[in-house]
PDB file of N, CA and C in Angstrom:
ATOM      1  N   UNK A   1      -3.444 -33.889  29.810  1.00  0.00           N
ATOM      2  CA  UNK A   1      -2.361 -33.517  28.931  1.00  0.00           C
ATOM      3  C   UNK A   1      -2.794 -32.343  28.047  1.00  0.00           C
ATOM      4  N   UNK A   2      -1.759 -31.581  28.346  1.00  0.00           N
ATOM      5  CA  UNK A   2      -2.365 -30.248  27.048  1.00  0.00           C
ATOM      6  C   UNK A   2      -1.733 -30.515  25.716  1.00  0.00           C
ATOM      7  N   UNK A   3      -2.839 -30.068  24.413  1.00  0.00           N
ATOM      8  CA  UNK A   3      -2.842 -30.293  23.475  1.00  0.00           C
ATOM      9  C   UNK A   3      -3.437 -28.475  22.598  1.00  0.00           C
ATOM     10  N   UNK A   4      -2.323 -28.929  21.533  1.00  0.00           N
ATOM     11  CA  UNK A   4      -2.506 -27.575  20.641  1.00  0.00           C
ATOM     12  C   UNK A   4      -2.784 -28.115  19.630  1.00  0.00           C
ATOM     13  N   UNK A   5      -4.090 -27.236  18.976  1.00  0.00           N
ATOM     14  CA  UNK A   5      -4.819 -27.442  17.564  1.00  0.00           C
ATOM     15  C   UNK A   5      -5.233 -26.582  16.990  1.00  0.00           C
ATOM     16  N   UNK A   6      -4.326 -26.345  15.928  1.00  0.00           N
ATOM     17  CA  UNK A   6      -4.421 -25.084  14.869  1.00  0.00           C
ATOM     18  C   UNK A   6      -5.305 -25.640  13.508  1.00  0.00           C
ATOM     19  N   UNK A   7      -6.357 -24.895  13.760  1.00  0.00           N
ATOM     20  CA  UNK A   7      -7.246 -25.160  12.333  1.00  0.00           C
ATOM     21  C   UNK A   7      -7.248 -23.927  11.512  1.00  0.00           C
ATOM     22  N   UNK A   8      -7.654 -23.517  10.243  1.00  0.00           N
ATOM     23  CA  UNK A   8      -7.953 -22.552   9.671  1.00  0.00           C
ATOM     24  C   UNK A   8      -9.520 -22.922   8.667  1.00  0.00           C
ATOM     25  N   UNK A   9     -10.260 -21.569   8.584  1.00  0.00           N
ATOM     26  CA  UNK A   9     -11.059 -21.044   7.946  1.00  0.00           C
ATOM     27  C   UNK A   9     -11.021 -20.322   6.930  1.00  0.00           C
ATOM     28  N   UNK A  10     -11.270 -20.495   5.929  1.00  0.00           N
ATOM     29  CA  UNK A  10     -10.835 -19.830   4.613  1.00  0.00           C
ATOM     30  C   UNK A  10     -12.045 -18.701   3.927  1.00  0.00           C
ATOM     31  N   UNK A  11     -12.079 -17.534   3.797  1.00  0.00           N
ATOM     32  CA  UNK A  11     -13.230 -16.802   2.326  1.00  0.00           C
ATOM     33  C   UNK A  11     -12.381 -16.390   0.896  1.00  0.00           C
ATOM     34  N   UNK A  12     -13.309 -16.597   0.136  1.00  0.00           N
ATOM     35  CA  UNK A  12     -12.860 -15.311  -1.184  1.00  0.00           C
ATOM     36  C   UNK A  12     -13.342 -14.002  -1.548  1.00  0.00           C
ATOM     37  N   UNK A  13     -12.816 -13.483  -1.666  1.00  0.00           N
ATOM     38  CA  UNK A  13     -13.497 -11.661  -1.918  1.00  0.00           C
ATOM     39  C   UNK A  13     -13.300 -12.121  -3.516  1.00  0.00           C
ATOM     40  N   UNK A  14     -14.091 -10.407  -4.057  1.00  0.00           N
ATOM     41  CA  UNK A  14     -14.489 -10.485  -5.179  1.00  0.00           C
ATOM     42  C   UNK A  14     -13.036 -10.760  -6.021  1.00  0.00           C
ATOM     43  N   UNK A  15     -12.464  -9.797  -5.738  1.00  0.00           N
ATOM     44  CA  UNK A  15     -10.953  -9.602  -6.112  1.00  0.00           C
ATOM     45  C   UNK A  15      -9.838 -10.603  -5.980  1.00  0.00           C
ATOM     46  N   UNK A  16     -10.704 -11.975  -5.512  1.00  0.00           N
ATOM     47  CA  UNK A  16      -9.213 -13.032  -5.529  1.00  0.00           C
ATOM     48  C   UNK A  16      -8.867 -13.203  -4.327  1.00  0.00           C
ATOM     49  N   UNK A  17      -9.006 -12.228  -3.035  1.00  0.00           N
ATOM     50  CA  UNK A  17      -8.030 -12.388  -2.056  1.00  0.00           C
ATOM     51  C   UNK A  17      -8.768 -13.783  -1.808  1.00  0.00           C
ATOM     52  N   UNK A  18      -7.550 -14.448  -0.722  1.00  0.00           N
ATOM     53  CA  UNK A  18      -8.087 -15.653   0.135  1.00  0.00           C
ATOM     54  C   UNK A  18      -7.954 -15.245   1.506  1.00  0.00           C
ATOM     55  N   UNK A  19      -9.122 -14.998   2.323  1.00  0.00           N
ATOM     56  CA  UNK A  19      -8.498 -14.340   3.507  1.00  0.00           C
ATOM     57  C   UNK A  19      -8.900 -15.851   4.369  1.00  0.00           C
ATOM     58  N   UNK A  20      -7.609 -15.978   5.826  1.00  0.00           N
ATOM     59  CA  UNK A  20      -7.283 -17.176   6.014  1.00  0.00           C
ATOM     60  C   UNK A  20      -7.634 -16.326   7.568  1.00  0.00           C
ATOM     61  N   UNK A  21      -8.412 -17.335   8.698  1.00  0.00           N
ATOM     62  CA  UNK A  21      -8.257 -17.325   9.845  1.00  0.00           C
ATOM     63  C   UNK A  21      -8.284 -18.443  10.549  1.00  0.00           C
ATOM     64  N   UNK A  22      -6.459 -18.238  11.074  1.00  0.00           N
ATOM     65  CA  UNK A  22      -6.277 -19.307  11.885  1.00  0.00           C
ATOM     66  C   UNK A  22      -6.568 -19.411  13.473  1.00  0.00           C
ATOM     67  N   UNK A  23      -7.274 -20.875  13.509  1.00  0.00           N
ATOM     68  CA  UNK A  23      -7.580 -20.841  14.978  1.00  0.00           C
ATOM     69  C   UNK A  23      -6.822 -22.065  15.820  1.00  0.00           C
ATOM     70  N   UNK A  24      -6.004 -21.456  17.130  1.00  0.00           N
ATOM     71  CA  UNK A  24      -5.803 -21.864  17.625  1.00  0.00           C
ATOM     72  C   UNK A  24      -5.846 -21.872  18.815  1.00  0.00           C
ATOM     73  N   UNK A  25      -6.507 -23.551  19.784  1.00  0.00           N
ATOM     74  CA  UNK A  25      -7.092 -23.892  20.809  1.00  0.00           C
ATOM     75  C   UNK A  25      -6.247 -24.625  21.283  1.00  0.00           C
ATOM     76  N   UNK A  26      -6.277 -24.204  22.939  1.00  0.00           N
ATOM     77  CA  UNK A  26      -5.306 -25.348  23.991  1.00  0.00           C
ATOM     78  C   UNK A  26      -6.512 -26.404  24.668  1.00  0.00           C
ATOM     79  N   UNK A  27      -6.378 -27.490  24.245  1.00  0.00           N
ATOM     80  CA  UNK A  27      -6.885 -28.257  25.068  1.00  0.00           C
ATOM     81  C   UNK A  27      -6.596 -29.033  26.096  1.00  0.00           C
ATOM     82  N   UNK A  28      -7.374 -29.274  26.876  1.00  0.00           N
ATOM     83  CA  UNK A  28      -6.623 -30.294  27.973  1.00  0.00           C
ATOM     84  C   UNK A  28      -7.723 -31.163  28.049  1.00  0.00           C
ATOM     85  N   UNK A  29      -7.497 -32.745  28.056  1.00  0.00           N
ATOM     86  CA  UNK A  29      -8.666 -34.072  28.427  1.00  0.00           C
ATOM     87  C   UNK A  29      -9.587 -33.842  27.983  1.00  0.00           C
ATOM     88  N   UNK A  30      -9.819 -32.961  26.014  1.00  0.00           N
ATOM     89  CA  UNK A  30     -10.599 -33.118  25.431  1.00  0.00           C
ATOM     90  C   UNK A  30     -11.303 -31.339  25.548  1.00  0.00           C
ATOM     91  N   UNK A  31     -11.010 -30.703  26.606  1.00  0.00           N
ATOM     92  CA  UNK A  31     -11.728 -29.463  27.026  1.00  0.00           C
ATOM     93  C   UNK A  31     -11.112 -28.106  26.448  1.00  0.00           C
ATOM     94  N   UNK A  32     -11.858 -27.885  26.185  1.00  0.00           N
ATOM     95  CA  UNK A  32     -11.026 -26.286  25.247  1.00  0.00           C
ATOM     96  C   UNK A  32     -10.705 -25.119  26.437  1.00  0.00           C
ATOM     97  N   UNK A  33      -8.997 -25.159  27.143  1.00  0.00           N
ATOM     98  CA  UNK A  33      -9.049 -24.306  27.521  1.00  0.00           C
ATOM     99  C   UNK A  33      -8.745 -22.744  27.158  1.00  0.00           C
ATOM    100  N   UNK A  34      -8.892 -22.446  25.914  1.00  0.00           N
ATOM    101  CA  UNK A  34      -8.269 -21.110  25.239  1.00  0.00           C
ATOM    102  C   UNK A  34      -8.083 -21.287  23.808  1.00  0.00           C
ATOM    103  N   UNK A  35      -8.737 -19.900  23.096  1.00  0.00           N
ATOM    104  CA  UNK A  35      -9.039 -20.362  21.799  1.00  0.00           C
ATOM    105  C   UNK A  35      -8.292 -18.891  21.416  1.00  0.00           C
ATOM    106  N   UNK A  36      -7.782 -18.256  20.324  1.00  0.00           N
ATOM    107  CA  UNK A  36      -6.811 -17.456  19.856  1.00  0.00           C
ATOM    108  C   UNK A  36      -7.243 -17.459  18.216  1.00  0.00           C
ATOM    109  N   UNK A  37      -6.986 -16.293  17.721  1.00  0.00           N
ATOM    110  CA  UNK A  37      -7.428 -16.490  16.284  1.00  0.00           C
ATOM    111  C   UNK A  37      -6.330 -15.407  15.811  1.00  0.00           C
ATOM    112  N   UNK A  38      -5.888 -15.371  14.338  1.00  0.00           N
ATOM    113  CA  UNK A  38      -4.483 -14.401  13.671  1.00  0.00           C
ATOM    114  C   UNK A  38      -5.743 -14.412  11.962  1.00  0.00           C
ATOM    115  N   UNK A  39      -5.453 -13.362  11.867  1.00  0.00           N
ATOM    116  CA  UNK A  39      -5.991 -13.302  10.314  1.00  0.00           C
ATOM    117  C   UNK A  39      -4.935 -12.470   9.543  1.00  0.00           C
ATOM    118  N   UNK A  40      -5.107 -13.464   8.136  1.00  0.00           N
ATOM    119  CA  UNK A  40      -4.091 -12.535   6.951  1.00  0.00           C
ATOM    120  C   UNK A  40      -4.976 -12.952   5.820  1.00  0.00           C
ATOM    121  N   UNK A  41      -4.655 -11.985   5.024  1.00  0.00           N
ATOM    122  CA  UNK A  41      -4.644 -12.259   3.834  1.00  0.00           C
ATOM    123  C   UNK A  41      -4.191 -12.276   2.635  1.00  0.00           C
ATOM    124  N   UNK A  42      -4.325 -13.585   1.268  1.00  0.00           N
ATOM    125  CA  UNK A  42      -3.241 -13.650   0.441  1.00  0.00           C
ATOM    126  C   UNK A  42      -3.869 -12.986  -0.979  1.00  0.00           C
ATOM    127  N   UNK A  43      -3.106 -12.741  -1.671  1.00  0.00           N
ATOM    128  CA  UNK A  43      -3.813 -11.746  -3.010  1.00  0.00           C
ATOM    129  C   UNK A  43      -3.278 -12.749  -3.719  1.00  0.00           C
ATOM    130  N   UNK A  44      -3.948 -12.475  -5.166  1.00  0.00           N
ATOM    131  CA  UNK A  44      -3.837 -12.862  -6.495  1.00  0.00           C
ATOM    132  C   UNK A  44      -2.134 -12.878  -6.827  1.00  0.00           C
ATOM    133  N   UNK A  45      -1.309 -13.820  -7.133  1.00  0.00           N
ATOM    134  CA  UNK A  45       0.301 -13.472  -7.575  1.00  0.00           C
ATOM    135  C   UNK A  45       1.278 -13.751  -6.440  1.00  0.00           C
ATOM    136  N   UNK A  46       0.683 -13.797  -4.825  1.00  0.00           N
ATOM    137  CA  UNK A  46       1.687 -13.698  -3.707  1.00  0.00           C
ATOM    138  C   UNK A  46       2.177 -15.396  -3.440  1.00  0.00           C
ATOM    139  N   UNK A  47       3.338 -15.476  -3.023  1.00  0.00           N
ATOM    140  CA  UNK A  47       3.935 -16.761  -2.544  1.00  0.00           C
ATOM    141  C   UNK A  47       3.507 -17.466  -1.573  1.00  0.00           C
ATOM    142  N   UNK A  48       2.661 -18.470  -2.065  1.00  0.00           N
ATOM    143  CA  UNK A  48       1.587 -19.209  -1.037  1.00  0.00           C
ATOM    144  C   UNK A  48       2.562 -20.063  -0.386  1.00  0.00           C
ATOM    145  N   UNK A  49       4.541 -20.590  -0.856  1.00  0.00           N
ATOM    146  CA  UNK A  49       4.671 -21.678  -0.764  1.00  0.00           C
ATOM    147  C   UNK A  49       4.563 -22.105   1.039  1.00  0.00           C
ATOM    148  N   UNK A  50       4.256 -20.994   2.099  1.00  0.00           N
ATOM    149  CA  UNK A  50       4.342 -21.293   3.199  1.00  0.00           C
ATOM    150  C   UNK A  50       3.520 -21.241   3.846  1.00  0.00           C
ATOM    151  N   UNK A  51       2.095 -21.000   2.955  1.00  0.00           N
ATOM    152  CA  UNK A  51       0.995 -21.248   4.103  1.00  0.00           C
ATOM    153  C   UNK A  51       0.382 -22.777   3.662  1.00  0.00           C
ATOM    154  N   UNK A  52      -0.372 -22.927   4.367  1.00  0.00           N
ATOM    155  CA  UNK A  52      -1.071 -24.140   4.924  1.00  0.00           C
ATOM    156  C   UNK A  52      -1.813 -24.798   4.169  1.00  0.00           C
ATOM    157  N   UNK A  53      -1.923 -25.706   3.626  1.00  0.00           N
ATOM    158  CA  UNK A  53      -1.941 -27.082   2.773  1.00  0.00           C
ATOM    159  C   UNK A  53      -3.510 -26.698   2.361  1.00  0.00           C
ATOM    160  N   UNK A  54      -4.575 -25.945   3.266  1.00  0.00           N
ATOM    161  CA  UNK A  54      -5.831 -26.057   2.378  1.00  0.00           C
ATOM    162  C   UNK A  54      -5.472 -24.482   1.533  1.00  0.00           C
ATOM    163  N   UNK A  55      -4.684 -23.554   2.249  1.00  0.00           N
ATOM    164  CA  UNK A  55      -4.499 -22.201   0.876  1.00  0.00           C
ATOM    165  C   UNK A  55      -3.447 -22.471   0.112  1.00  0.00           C
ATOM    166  N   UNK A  56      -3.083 -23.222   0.003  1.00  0.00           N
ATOM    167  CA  UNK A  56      -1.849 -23.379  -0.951  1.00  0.00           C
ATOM    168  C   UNK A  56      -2.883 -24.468  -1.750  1.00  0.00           C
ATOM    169  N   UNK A  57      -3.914 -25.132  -1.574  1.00  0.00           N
ATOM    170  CA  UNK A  57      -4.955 -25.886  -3.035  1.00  0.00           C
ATOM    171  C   UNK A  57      -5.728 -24.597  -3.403  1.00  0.00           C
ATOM    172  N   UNK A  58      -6.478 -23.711  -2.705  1.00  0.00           N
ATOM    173  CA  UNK A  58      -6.952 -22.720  -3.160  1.00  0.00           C
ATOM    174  C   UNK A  58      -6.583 -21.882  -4.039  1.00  0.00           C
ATOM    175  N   UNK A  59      -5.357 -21.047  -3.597  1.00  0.00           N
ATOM    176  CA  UNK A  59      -4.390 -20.774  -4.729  1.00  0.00           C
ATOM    177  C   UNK A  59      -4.328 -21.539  -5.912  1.00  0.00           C
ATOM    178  N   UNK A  60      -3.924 -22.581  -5.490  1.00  0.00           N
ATOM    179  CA  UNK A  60      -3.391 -23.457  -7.273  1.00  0.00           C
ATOM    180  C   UNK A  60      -5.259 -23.007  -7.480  1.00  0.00           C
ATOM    181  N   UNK A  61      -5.760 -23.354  -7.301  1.00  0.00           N
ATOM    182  CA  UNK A  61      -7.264 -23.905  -7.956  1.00  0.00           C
ATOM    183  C   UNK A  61      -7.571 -22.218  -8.654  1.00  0.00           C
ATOM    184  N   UNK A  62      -7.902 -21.017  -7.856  1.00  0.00           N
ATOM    185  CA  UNK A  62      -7.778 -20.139  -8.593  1.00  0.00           C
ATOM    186  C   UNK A  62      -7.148 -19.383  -8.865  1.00  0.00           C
ATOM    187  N   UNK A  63      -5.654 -19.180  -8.732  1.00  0.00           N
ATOM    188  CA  UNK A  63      -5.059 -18.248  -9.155  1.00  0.00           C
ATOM    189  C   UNK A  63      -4.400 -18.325 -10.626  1.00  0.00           C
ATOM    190  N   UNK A  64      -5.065 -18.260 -11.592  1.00  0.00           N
ATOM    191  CA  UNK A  64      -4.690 -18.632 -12.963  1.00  0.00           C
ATOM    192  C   UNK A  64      -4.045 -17.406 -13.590  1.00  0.00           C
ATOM    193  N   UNK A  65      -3.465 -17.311 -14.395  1.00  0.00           N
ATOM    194  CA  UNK A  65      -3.108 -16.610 -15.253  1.00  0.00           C
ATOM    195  C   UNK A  65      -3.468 -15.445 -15.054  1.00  0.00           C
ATOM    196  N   UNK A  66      -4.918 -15.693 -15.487  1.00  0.00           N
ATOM    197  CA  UNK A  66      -5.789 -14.257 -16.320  1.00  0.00           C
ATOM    198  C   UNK A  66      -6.440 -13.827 -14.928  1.00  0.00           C
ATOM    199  N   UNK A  67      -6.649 -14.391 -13.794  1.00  0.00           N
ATOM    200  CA  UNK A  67      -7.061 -13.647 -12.942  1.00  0.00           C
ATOM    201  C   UNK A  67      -5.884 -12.911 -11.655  1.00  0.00           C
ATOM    202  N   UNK A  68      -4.573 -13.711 -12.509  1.00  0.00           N
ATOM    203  CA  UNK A  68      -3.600 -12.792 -11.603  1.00  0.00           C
ATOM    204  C   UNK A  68      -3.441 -11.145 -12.499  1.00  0.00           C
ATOM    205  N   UNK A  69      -3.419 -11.460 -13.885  1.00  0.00           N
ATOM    206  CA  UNK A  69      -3.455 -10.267 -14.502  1.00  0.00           C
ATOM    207  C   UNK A  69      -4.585  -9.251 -14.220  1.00  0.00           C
ATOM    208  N   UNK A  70      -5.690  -9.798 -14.335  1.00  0.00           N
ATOM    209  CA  UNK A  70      -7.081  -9.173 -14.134  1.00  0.00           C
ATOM    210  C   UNK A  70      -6.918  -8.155 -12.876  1.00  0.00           C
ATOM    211  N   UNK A  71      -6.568  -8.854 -11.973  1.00  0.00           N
ATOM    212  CA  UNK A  71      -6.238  -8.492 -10.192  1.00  0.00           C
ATOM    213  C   UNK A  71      -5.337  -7.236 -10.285  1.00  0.00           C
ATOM    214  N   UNK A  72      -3.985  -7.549 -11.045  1.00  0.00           N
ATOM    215  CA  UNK A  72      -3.007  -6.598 -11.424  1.00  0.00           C
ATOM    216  C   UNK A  72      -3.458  -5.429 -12.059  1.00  0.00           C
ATOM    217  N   UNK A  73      -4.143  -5.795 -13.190  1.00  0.00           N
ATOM    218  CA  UNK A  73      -4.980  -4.833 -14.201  1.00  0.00           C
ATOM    219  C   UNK A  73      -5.666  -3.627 -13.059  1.00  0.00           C
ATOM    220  N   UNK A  74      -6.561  -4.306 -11.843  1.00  0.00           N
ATOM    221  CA  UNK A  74      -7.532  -3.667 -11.278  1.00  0.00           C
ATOM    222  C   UNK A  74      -6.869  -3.077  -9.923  1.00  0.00           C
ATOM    223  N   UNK A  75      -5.656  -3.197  -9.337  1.00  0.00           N
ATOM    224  CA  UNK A  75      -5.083  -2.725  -8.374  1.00  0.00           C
ATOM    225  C   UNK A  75      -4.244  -1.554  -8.997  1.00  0.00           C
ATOM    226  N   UNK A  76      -3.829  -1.583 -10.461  1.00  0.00           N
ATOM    227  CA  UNK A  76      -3.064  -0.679 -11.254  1.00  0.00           C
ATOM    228  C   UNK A  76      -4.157   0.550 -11.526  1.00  0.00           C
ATOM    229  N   UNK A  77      -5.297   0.152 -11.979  1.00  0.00           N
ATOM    230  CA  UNK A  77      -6.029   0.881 -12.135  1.00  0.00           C
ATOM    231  C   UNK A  77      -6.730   1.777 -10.605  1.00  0.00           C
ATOM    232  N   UNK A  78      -6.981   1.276  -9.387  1.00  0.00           N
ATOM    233  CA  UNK A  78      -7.423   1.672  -8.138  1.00  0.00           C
ATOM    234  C   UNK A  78      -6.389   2.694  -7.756  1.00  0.00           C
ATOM    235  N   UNK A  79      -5.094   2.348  -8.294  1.00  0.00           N
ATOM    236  CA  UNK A  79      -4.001   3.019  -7.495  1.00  0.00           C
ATOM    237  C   UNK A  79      -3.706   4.805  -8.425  1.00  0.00           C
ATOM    238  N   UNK A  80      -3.793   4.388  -9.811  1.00  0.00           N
ATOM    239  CA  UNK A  80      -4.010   5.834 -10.540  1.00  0.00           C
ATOM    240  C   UNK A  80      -5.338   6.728 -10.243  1.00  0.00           C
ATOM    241  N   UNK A  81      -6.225   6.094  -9.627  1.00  0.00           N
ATOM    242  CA  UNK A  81      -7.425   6.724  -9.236  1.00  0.00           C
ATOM    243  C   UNK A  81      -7.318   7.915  -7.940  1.00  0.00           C
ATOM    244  N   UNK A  82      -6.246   7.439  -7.543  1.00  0.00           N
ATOM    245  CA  UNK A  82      -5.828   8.065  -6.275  1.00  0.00           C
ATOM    246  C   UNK A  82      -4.996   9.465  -6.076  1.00  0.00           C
TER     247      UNK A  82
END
């Protein structure tokens, strides 16, 4: 019987992002026939409400206040540099 199993892997950069790579494997009778991977990533302030139950705790856990401002502060500032 084939079976689909989407896991994800999570990092943090300095800046807040959460970059998320999801992996997904077809198995059949336990055997991995095909493995597939999609990467995104979420910034400081963006609408987690539709990703996936371990970045949507990440988010809550750090995206506070002062480091969504901080983030803002430092992308405002990167972008006049330009």
């Amino acid at each position: 019987m084939l079976k689909k199993q989407i896991s994800h892997e999570h990092s943090i950069t300095e800046f807040g992002h959460i970059q998320v790579r999801q992996i997904t494997r077809i198995m059949e009778d336990g055997k991995e026939l095909s493995k597939s991977y999609h990467r995104k990533v979420v910034s400081p302030g963006d609408d987690v409400r539709e990703e996936d139950e371990r970045t949507k705790l990440i988010a809550e856990a750090i995206y506070t206040p002062e480091l969504i401002a901080a983030y803002e502060s430092k992308m405002t500032e990167l972008a006049a540099e330009k």
